[in-house]
PDB file of N, CA and C in Angstrom:
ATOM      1  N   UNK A   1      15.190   8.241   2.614  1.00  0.00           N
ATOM      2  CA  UNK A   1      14.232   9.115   3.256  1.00  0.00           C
ATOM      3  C   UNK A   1      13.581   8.338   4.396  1.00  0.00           C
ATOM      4  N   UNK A   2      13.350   8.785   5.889  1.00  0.00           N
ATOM      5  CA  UNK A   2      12.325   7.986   6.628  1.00  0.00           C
ATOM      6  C   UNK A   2      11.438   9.357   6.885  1.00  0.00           C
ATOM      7  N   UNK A   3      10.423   8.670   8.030  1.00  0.00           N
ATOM      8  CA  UNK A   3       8.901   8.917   7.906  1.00  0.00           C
ATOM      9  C   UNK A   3       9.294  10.748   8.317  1.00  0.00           C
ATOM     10  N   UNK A   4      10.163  11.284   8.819  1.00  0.00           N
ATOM     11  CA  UNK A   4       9.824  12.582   9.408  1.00  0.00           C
ATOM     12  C   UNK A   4      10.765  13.420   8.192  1.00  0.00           C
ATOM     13  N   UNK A   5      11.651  12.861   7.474  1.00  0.00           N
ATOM     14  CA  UNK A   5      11.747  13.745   5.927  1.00  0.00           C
ATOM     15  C   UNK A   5      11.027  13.867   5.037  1.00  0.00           C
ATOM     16  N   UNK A   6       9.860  12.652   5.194  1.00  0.00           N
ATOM     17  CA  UNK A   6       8.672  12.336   4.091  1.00  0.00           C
ATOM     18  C   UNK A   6       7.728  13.562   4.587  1.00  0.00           C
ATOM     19  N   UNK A   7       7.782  13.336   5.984  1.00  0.00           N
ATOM     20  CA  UNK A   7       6.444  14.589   6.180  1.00  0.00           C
ATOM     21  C   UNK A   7       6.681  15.896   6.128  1.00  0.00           C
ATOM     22  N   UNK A   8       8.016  16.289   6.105  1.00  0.00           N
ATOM     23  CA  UNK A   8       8.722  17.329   5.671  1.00  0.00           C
ATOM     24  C   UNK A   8       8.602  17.531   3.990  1.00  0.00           C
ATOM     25  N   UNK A   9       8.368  16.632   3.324  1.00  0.00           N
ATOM     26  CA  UNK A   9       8.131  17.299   1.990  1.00  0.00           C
ATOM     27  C   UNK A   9       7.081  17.165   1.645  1.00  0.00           C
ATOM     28  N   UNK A  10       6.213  16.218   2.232  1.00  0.00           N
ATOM     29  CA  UNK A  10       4.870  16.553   1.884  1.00  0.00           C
ATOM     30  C   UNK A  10       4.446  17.910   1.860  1.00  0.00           C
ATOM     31  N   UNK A  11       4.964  18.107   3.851  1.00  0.00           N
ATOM     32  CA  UNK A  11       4.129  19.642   3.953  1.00  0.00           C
ATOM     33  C   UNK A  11       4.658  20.844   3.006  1.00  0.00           C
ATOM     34  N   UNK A  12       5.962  21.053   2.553  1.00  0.00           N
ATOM     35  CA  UNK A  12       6.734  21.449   1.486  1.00  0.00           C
ATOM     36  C   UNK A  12       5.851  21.286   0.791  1.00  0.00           C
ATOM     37  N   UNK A  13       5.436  20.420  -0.060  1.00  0.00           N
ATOM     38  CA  UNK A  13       4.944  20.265  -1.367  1.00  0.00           C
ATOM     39  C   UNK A  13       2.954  20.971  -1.131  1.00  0.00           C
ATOM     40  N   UNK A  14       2.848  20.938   0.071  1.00  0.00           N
ATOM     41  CA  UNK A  14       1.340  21.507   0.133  1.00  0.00           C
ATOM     42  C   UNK A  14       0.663  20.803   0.375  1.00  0.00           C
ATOM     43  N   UNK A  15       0.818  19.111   0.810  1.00  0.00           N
ATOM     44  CA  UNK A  15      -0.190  18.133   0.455  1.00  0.00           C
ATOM     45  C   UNK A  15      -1.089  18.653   2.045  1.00  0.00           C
ATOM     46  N   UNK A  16      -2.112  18.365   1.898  1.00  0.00           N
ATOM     47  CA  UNK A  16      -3.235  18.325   3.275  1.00  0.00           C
ATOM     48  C   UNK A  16      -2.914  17.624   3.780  1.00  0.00           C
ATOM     49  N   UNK A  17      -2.903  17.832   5.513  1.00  0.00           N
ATOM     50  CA  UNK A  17      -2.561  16.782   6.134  1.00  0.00           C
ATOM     51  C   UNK A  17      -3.607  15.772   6.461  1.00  0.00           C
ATOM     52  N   UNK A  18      -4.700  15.593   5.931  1.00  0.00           N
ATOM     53  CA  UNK A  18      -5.581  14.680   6.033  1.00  0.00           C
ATOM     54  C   UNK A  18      -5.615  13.588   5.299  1.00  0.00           C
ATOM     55  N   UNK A  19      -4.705  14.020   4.205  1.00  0.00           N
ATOM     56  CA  UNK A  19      -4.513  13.123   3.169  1.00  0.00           C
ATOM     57  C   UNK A  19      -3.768  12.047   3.369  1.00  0.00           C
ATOM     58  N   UNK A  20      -2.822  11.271   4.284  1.00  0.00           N
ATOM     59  CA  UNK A  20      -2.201  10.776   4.844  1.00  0.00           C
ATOM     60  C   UNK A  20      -1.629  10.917   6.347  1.00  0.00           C
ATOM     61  N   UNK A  21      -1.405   9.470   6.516  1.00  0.00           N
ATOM     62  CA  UNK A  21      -0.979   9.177   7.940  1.00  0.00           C
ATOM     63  C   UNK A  21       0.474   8.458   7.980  1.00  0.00           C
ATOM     64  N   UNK A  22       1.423   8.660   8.644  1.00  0.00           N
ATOM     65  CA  UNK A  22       2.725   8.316   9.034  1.00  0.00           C
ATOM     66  C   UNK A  22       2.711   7.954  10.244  1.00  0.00           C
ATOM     67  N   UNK A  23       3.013   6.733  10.299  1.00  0.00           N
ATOM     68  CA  UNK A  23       3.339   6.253  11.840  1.00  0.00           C
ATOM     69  C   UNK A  23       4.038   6.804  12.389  1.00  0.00           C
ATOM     70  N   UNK A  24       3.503   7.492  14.092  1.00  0.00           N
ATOM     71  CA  UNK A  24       4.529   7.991  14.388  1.00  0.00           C
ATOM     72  C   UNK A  24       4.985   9.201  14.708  1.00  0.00           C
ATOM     73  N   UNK A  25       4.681   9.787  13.028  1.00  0.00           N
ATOM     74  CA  UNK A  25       5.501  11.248  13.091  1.00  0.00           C
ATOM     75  C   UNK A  25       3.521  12.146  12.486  1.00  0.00           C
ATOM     76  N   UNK A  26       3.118  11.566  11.821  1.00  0.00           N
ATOM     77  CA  UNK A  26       1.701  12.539  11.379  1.00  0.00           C
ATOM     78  C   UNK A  26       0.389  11.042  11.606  1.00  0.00           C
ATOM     79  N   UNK A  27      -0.289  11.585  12.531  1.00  0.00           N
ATOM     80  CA  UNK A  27      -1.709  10.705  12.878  1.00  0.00           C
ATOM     81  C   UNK A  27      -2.277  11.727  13.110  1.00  0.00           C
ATOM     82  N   UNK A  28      -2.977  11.976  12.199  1.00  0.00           N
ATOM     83  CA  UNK A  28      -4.493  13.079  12.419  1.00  0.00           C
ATOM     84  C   UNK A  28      -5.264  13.037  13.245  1.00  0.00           C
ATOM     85  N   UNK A  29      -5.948  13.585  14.237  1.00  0.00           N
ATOM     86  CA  UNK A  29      -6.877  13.398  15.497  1.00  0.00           C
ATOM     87  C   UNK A  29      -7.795  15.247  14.938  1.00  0.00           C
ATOM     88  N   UNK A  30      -8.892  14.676  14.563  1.00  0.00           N
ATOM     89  CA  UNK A  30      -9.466  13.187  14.447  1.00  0.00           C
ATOM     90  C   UNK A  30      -9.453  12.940  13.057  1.00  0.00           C
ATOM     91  N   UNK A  31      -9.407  11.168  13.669  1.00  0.00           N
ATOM     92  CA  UNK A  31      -8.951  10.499  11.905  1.00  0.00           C
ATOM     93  C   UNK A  31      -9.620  10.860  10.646  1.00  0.00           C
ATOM     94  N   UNK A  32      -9.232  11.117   9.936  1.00  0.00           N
ATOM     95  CA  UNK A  32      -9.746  11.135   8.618  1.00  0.00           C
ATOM     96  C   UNK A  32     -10.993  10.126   7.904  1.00  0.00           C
ATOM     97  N   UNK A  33     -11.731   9.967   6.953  1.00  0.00           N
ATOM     98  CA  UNK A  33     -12.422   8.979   6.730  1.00  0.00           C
ATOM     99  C   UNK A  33     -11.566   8.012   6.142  1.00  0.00           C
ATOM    100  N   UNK A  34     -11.119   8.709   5.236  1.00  0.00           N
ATOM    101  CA  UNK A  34      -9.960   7.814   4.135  1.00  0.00           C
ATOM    102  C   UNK A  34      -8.721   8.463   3.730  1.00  0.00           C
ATOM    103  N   UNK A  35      -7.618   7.885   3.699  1.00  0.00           N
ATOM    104  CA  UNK A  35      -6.202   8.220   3.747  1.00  0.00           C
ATOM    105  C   UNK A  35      -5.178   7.320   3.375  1.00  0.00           C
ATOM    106  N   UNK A  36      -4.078   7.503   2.765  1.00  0.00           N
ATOM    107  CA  UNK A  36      -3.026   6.988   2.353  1.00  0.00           C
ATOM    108  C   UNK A  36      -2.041   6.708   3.427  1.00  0.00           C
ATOM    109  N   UNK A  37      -1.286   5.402   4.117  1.00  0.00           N
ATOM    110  CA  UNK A  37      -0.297   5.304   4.838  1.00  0.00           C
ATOM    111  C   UNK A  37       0.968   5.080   4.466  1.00  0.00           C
ATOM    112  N   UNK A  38       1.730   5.102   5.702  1.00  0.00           N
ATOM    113  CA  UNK A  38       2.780   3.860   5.945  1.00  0.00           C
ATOM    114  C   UNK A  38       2.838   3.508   6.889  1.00  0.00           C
ATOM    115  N   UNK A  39       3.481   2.456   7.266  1.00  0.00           N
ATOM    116  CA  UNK A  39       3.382   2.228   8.759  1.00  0.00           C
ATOM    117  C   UNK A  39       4.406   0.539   8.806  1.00  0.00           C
ATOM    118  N   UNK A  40       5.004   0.062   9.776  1.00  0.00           N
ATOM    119  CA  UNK A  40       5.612  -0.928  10.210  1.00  0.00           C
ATOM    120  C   UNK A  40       5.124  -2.398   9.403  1.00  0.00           C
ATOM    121  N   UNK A  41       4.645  -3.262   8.478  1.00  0.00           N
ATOM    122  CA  UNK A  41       4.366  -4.755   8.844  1.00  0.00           C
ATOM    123  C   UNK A  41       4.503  -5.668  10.001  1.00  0.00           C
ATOM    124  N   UNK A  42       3.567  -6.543  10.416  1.00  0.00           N
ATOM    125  CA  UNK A  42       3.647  -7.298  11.230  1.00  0.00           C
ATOM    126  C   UNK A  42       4.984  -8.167  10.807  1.00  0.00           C
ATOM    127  N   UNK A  43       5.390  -8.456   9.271  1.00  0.00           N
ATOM    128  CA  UNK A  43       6.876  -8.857   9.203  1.00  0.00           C
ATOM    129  C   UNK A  43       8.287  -8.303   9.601  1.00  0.00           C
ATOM    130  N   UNK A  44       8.236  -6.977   9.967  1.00  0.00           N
ATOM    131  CA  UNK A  44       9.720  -6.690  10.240  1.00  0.00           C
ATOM    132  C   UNK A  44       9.835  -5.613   9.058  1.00  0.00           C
ATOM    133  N   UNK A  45       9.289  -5.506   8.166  1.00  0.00           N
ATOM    134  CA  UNK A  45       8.850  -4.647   7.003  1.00  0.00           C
ATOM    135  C   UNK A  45       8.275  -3.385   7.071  1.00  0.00           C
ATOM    136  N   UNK A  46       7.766  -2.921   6.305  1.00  0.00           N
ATOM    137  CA  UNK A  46       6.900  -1.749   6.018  1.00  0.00           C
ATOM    138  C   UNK A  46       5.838  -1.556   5.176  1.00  0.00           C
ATOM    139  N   UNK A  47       4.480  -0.792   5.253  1.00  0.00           N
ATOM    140  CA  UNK A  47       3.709  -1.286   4.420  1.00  0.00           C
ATOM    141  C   UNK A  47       2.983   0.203   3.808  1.00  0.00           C
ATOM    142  N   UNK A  48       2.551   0.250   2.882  1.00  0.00           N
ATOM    143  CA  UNK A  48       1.882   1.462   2.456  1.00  0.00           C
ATOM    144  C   UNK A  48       0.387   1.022   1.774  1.00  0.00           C
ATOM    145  N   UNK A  49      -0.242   2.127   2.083  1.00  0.00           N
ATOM    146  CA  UNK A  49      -1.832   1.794   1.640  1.00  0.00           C
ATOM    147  C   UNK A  49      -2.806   2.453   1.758  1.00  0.00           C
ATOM    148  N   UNK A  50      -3.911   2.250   1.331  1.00  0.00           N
ATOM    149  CA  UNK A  50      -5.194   3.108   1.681  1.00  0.00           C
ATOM    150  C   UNK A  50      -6.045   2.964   2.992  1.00  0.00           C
ATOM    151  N   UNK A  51      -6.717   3.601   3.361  1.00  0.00           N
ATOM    152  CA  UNK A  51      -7.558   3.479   4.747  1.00  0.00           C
ATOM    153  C   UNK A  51      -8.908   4.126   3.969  1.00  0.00           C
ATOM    154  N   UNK A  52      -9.917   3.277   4.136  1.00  0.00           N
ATOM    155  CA  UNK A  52     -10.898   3.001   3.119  1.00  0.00           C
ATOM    156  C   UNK A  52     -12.238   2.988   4.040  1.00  0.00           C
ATOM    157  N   UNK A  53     -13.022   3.695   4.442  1.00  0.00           N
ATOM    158  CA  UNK A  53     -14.658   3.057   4.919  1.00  0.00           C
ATOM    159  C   UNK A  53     -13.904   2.117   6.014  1.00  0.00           C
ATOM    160  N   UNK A  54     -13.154   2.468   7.094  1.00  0.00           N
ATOM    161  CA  UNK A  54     -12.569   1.696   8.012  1.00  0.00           C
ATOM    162  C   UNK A  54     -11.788   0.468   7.777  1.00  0.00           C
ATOM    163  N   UNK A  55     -11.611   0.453   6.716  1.00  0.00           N
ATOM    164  CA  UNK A  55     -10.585  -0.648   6.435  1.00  0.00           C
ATOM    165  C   UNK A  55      -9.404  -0.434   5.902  1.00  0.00           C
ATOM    166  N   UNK A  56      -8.132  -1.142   6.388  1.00  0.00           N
ATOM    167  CA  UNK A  56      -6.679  -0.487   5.718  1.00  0.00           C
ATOM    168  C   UNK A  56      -6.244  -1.241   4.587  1.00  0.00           C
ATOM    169  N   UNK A  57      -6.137  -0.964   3.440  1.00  0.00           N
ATOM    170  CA  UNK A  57      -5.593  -1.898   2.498  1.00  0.00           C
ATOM    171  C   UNK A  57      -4.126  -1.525   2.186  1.00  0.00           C
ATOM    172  N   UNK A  58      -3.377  -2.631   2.331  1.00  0.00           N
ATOM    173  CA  UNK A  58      -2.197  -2.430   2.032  1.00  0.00           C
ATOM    174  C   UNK A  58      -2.064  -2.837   0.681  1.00  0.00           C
ATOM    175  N   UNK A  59      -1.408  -1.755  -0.286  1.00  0.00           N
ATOM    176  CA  UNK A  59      -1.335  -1.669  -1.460  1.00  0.00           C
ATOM    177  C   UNK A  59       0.634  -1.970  -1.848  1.00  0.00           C
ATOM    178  N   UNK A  60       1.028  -2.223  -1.162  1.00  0.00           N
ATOM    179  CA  UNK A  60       2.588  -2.726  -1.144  1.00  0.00           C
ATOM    180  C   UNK A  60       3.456  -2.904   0.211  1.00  0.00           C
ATOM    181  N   UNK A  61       4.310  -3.916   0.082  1.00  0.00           N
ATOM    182  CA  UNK A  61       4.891  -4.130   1.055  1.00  0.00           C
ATOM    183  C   UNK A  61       6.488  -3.943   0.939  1.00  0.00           C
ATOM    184  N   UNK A  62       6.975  -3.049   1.828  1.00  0.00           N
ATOM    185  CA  UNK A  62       8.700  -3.058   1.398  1.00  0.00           C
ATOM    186  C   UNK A  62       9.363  -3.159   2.459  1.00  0.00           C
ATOM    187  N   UNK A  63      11.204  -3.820   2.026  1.00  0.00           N
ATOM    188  CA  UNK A  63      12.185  -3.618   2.673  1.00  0.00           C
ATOM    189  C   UNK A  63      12.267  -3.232   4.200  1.00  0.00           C
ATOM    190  N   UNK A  64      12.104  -1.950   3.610  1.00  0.00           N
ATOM    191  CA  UNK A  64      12.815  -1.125   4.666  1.00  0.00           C
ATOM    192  C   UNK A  64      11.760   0.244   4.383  1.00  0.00           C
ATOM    193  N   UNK A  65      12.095   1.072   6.092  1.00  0.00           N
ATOM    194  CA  UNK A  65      11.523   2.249   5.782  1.00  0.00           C
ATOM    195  C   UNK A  65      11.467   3.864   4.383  1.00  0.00           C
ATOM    196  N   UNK A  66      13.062   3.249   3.768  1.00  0.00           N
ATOM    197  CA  UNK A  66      13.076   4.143   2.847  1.00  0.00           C
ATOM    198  C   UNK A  66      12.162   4.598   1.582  1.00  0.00           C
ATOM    199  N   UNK A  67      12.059   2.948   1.314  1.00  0.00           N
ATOM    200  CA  UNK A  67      11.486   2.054   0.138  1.00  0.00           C
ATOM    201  C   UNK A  67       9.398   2.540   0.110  1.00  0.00           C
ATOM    202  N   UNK A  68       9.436   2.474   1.511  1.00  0.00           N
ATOM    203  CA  UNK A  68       7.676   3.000   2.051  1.00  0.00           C
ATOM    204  C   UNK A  68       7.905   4.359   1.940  1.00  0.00           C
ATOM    205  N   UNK A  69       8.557   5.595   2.579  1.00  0.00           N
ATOM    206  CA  UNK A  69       8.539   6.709   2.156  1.00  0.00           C
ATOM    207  C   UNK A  69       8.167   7.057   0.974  1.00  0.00           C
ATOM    208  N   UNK A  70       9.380   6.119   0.434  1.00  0.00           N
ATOM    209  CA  UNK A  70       9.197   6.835  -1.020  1.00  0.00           C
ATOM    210  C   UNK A  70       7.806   6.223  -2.279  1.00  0.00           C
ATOM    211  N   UNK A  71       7.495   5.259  -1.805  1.00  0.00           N
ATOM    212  CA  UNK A  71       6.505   5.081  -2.397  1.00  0.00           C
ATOM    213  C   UNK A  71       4.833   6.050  -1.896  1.00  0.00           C
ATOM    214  N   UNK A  72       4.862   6.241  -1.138  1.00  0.00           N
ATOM    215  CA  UNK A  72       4.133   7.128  -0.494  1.00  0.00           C
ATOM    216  C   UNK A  72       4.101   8.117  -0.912  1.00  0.00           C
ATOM    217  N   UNK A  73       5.218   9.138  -0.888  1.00  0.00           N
ATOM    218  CA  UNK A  73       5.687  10.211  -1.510  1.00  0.00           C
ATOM    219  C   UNK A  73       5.366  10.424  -3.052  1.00  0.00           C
ATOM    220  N   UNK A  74       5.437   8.760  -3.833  1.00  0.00           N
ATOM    221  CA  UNK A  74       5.003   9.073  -5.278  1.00  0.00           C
ATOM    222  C   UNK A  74       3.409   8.803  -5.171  1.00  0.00           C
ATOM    223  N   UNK A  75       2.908   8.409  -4.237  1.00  0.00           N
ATOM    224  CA  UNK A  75       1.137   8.084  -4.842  1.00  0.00           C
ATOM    225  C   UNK A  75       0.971   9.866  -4.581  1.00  0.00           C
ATOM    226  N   UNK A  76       1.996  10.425  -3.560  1.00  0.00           N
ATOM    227  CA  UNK A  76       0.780  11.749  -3.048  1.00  0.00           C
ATOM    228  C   UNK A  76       1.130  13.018  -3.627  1.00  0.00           C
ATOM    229  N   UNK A  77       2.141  13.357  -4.413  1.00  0.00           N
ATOM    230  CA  UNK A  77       2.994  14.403  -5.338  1.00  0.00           C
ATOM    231  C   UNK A  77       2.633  14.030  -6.710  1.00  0.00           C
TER     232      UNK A  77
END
């Protein structure tokens, strides 16, 4: 799965789009307070996480883009 099949089943599945951000393919304007990502690592990676009171916590780091979809996909279904 990458980021624009993920947001395809989110919206499928009903989730709000405030509830998360996808690099890329879903950035809310205007931002949300707090939200679930994914988005690139400064390693070459991918990272998923919360966006918190202005701060992003990355709650895992993976592979490849599939690996972040899909973990994403399970915090928000």
């Amino acid at each position: 799965m990458d980021r624009r099949a993920l947001h395809a089943a989110l919206v499928e599945a009903r989730i709000p789009g405030g509830y998360y951000w996808i690099e890329g393919v879903h950035e809310p304007v205007p931002t949300p307070p707090d939200f679930l990502f994914v988005r690139r690592g400064g390693d070459g990676g991918w990272e998923t996480g919360a966006f918190e009171r202005g701060t992003h916590e990355v709650l895992a780091r993976h592979p490849d883009e599939a690996a972040a979809c899909a973990h994403l996909l399970s915090l928000l279904v």
